[in-house]
C-alpha atoms as a PDB file:
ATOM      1  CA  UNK A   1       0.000   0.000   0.000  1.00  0.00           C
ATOM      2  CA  UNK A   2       3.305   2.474   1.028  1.00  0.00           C
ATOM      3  CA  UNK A   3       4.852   1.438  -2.363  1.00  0.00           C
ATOM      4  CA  UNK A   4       1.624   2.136  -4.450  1.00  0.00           C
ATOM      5  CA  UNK A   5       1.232   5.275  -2.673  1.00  0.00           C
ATOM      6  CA  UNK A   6       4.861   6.545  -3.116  1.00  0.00           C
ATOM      7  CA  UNK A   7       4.551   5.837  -6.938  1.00  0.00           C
ATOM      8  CA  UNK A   8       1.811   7.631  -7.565  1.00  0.00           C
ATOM      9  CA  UNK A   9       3.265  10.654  -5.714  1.00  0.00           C
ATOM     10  CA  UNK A  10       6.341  10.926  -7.980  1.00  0.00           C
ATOM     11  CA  UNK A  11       4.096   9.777 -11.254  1.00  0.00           C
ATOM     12  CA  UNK A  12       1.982  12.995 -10.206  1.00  0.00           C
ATOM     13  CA  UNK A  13       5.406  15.216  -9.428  1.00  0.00           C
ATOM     14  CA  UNK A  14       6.710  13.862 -13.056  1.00  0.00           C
ATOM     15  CA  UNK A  15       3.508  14.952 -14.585  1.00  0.00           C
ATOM     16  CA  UNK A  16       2.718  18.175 -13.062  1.00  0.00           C
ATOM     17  CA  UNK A  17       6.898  19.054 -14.408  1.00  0.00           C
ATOM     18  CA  UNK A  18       6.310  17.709 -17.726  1.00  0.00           C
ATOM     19  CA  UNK A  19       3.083  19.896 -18.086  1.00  0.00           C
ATOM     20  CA  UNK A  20       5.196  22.873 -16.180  1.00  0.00           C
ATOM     21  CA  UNK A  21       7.714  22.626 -19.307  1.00  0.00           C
ATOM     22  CA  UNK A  22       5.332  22.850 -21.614  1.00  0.00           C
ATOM     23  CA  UNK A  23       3.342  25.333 -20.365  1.00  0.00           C
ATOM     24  CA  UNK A  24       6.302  27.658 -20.236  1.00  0.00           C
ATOM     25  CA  UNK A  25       6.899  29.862 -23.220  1.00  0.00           C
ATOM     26  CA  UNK A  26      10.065  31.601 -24.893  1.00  0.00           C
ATOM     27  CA  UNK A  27      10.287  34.550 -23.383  1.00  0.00           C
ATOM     28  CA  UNK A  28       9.843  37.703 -25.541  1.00  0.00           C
ATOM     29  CA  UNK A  29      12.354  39.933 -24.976  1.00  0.00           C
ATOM     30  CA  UNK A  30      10.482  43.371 -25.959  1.00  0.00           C
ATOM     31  CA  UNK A  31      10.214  45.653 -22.828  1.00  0.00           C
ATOM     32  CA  UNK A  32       9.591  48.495 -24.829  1.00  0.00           C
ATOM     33  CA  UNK A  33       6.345  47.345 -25.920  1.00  0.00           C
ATOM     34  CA  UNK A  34       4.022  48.096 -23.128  1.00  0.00           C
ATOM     35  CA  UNK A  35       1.435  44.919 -22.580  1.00  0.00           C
ATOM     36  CA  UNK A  36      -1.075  45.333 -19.798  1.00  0.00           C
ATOM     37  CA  UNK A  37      -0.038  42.644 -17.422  1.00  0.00           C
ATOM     38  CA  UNK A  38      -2.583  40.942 -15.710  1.00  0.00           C
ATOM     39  CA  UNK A  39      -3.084  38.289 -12.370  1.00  0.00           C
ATOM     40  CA  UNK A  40      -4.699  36.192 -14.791  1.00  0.00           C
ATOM     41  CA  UNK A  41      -1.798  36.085 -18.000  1.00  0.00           C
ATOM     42  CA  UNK A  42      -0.496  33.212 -18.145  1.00  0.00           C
ATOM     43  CA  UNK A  43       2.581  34.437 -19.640  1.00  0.00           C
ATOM     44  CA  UNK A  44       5.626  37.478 -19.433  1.00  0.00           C
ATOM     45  CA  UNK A  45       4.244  40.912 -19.840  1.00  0.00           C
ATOM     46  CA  UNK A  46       5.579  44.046 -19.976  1.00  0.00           C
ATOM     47  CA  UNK A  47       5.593  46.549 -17.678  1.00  0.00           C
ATOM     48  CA  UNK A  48       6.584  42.905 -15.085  1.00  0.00           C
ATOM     49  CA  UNK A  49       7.959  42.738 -11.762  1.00  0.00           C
ATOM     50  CA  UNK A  50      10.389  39.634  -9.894  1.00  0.00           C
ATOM     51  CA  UNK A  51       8.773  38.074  -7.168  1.00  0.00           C
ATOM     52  CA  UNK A  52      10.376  35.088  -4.548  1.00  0.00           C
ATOM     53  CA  UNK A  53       7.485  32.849  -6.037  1.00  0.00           C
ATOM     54  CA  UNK A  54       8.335  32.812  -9.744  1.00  0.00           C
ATOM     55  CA  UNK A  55      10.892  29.888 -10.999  1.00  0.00           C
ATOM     56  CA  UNK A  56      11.144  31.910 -14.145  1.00  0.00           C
ATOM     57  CA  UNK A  57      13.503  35.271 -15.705  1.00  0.00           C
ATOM     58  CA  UNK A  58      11.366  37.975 -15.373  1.00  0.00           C
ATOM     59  CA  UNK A  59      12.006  41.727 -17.209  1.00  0.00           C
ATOM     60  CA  UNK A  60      11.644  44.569 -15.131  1.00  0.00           C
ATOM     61  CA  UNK A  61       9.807  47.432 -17.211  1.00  0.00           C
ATOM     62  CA  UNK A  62      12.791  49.252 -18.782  1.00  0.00           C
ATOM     63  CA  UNK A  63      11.547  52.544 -20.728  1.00  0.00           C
ATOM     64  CA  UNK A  64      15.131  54.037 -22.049  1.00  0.00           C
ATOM     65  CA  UNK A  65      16.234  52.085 -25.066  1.00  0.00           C
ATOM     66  CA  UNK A  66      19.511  54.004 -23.945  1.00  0.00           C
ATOM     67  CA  UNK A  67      23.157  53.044 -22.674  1.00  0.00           C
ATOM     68  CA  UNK A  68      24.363  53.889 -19.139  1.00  0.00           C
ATOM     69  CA  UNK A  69      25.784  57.144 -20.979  1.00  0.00           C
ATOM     70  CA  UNK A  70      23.142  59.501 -22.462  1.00  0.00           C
ATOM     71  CA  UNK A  71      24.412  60.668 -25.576  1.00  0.00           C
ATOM     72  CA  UNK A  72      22.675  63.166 -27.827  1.00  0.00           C
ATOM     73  CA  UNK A  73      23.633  65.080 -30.673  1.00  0.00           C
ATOM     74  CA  UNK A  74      21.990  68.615 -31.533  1.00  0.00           C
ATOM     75  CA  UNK A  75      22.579  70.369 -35.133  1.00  0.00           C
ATOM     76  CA  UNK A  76      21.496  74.048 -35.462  1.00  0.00           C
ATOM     77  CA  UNK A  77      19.867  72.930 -38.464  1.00  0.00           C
ATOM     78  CA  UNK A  78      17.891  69.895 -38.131  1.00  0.00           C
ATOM     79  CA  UNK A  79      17.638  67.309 -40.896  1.00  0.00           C
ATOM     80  CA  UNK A  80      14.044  67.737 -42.520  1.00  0.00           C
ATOM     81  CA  UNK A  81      13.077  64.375 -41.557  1.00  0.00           C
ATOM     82  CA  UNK A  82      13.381  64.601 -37.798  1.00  0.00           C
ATOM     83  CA  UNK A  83      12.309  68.506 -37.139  1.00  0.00           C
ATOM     84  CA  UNK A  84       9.351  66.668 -34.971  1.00  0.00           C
ATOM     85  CA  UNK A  85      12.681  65.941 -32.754  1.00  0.00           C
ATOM     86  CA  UNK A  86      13.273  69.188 -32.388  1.00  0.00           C
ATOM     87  CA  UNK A  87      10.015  70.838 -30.726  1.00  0.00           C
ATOM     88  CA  UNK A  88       9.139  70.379 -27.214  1.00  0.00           C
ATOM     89  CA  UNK A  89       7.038  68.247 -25.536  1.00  0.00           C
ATOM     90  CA  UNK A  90       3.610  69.887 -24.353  1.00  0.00           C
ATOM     91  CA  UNK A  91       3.312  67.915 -21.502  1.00  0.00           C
ATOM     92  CA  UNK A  92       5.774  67.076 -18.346  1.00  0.00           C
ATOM     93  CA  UNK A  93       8.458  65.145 -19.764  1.00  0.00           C
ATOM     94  CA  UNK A  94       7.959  61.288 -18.633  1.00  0.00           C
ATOM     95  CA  UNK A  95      10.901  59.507 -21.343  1.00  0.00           C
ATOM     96  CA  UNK A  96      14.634  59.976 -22.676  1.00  0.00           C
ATOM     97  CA  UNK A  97      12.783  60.670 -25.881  1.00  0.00           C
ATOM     98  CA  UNK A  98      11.003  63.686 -24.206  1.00  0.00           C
ATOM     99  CA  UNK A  99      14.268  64.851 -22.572  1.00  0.00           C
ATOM    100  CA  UNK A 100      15.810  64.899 -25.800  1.00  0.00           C
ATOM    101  CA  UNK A 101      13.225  66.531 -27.458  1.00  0.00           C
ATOM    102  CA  UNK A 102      13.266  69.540 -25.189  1.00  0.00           C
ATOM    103  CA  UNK A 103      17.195  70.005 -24.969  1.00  0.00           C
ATOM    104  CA  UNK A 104      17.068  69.952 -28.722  1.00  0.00           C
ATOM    105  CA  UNK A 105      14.420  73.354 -28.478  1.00  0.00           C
ATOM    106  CA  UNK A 106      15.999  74.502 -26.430  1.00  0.00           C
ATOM    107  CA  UNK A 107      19.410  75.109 -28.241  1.00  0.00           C
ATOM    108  CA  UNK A 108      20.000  79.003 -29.266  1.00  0.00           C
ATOM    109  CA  UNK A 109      23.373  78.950 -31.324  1.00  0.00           C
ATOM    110  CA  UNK A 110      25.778  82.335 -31.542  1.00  0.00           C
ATOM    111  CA  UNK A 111      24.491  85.056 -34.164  1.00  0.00           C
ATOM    112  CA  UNK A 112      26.185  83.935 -37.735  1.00  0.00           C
ATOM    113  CA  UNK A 113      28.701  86.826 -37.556  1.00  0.00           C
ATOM    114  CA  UNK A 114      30.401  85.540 -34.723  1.00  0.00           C
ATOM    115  CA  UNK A 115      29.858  82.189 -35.139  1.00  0.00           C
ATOM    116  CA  UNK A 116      31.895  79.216 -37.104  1.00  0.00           C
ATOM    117  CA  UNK A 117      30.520  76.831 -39.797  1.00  0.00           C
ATOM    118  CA  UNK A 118      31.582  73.231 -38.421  1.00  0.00           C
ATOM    119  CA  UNK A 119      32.340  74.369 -35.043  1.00  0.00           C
ATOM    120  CA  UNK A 120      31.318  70.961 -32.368  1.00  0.00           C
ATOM    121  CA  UNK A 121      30.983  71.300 -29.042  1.00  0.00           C
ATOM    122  CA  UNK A 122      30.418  68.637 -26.309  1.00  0.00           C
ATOM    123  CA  UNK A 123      29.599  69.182 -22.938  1.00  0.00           C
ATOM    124  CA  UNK A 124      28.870  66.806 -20.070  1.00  0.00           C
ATOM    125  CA  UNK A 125      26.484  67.347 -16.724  1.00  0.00           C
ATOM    126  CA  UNK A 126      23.326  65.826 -14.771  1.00  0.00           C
ATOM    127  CA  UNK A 127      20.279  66.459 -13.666  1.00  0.00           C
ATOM    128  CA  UNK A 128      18.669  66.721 -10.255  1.00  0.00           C
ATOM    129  CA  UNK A 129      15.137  65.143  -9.928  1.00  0.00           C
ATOM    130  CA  UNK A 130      13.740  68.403  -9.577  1.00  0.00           C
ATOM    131  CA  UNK A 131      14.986  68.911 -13.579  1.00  0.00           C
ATOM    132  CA  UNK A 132      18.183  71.595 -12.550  1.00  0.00           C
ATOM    133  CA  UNK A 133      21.360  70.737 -13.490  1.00  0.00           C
ATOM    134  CA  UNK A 134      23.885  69.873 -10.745  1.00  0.00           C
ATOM    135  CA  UNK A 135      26.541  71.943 -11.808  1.00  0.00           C
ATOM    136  CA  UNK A 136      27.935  74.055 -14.939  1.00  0.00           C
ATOM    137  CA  UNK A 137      28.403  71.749 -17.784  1.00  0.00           C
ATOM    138  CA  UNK A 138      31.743  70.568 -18.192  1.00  0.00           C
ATOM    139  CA  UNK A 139      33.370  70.875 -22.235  1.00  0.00           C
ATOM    140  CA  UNK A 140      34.616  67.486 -23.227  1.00  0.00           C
ATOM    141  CA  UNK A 141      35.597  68.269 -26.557  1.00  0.00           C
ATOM    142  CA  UNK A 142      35.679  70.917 -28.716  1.00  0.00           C
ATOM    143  CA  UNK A 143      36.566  71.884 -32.822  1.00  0.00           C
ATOM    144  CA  UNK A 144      40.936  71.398 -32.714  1.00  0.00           C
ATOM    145  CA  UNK A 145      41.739  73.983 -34.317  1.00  0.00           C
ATOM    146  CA  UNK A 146      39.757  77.199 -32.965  1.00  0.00           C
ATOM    147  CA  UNK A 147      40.406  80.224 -31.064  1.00  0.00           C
ATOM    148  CA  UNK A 148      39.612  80.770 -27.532  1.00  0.00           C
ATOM    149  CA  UNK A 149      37.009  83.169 -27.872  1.00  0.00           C
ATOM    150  CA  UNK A 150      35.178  80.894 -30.610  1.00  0.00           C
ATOM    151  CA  UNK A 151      35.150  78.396 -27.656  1.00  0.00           C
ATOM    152  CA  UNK A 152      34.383  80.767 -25.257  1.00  0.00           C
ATOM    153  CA  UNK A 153      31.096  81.833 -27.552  1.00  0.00           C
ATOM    154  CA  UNK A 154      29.413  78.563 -28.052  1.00  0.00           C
ATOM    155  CA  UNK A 155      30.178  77.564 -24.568  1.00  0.00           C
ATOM    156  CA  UNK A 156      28.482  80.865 -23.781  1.00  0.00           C
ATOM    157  CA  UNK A 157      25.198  79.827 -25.977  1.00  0.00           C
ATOM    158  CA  UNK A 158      25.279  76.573 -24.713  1.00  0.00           C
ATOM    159  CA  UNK A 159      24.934  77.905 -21.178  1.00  0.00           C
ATOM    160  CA  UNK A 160      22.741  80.874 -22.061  1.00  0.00           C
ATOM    161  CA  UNK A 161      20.709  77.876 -23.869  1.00  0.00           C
ATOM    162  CA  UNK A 162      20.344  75.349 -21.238  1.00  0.00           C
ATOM    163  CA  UNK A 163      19.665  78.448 -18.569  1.00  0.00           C
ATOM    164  CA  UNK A 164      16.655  79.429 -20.166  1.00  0.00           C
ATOM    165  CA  UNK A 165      15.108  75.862 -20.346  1.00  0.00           C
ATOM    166  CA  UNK A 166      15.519  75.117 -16.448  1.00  0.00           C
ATOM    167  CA  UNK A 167      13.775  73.545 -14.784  1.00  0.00           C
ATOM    168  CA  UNK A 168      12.654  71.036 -16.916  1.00  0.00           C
ATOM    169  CA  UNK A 169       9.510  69.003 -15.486  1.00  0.00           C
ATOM    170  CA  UNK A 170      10.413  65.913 -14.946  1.00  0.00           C
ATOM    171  CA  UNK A 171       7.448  63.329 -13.883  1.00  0.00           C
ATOM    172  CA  UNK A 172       8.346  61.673 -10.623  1.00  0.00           C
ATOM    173  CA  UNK A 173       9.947  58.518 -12.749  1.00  0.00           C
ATOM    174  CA  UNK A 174      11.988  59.976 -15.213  1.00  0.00           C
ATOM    175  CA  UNK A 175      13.258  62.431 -12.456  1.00  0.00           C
ATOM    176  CA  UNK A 176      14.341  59.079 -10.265  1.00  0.00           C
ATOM    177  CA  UNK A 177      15.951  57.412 -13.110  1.00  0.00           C
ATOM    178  CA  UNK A 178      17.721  60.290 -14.877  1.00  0.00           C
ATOM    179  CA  UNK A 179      19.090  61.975 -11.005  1.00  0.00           C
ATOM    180  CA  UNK A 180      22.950  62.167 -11.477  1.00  0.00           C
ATOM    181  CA  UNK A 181      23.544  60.215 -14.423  1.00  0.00           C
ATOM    182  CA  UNK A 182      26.068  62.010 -17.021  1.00  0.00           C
ATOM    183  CA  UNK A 183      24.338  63.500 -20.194  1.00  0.00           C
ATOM    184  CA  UNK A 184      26.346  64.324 -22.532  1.00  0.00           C
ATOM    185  CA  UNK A 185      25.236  66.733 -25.374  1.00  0.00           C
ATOM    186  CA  UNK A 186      27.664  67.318 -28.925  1.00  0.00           C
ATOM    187  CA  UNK A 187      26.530  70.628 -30.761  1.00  0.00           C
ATOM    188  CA  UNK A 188      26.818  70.774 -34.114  1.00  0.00           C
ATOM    189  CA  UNK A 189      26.755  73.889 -35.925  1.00  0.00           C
ATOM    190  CA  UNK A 190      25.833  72.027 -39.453  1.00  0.00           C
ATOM    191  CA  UNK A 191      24.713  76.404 -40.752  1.00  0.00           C
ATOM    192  CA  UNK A 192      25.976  77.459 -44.279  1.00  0.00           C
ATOM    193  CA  UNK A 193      26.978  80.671 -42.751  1.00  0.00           C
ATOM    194  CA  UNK A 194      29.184  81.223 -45.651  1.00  0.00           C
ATOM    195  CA  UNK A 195      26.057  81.829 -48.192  1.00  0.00           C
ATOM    196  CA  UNK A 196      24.339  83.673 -44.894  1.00  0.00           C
ATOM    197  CA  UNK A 197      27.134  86.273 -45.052  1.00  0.00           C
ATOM    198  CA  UNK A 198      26.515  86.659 -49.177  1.00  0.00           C
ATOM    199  CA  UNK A 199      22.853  87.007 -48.637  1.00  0.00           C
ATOM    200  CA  UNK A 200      22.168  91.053 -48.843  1.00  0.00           C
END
């Protein structure tokens, strides 16, 4: 009676694996596509969370399709198919997307006369959650090549630039997940200031 007993215990512990393994799916590694998750899926979702009682991987909601180092790139002249880049979000910005959206409005390059066609500037800073920036931004690189006061102008209008956008409004997330991470902007001053000057 024991021995029947203890074979239809591990008969029913075989079974209930074998129909465990085959109830569990591939999982599909999109985070950035926002599924309602539900008590009652029976499968990964996205936005997910870990818990002590699942066997399985599970994938935290991740909303930056981004490296640890935000990198953007600004031209003064935006390429005609991403000018909806360059306007700012109406709303309090919630992604990386937004973030970048609103540094890219926000950019005021020097008047043509004193500026230089080419000219690239990078700077480097980060953010508090309340949307101010921690400290001055740092230059990281600039044009080899140009004078002191040419640097000393664009990292003028880069200040002047980023001064008039602050604070930015952060939601409550994207304030916690962007707080003292580096962002580091490159301007590009892509103007034909060349034909500019010609103009009458």
């Amino acid at each position: 009676m024991f021995w029947r007993a203890f074979v239809c215990l591990i008969a029913l512990f075989v079974g209930m694996n074998a129909a465990g393994a085959q109830s569990r799916r591939q999982i599909d590694a999109t985070p950035f596509s926002h599924a309602p998750c539900s008590v009652l899926d029976g499968q990964p979702c996205t936005p997910s969370f870990c818990s002590v009682f699942n066997d399985g991987p599970c994938i935290p909601e991740i909303y930056y399709p981004y490296g640890q180092n935000l990198q953007l790139t600004i031209e003064t002249v935006p390429p005609q198919d991403q000018a909806a880049k360059y306007r700012k979000p109406d709303h309090d910005l919630d992604t990386i997307g937004d973030l970048f959206a609103a540094l890219r409005s926000c950019w005021s390059p020097p008047p043509s006369d004193v500026a230089r066609e080419g000219m690239q500037m990078s700077v480097r800073f980060s953010f508090k959650r309340s949307g101010e920036i921690i400290a001055a931004p740092r230059v990281t690189y600039a044009t080899a090549g140009v004078s002191a006061d040419t640097r000393a102008t664009y990292l003028k209008a880069v200040n002047a630039s980023l001064a008039a956008c602050m604070p930015l409004k952060f939601t409550a997330g994207l304030g916690g997940a962007l707080a003292g991470r580096p962002i580091a902007i490159r301007y590009v001053d892509n103007r034909d200031l060349g034909r500019q000057a010609g103009k009458p």
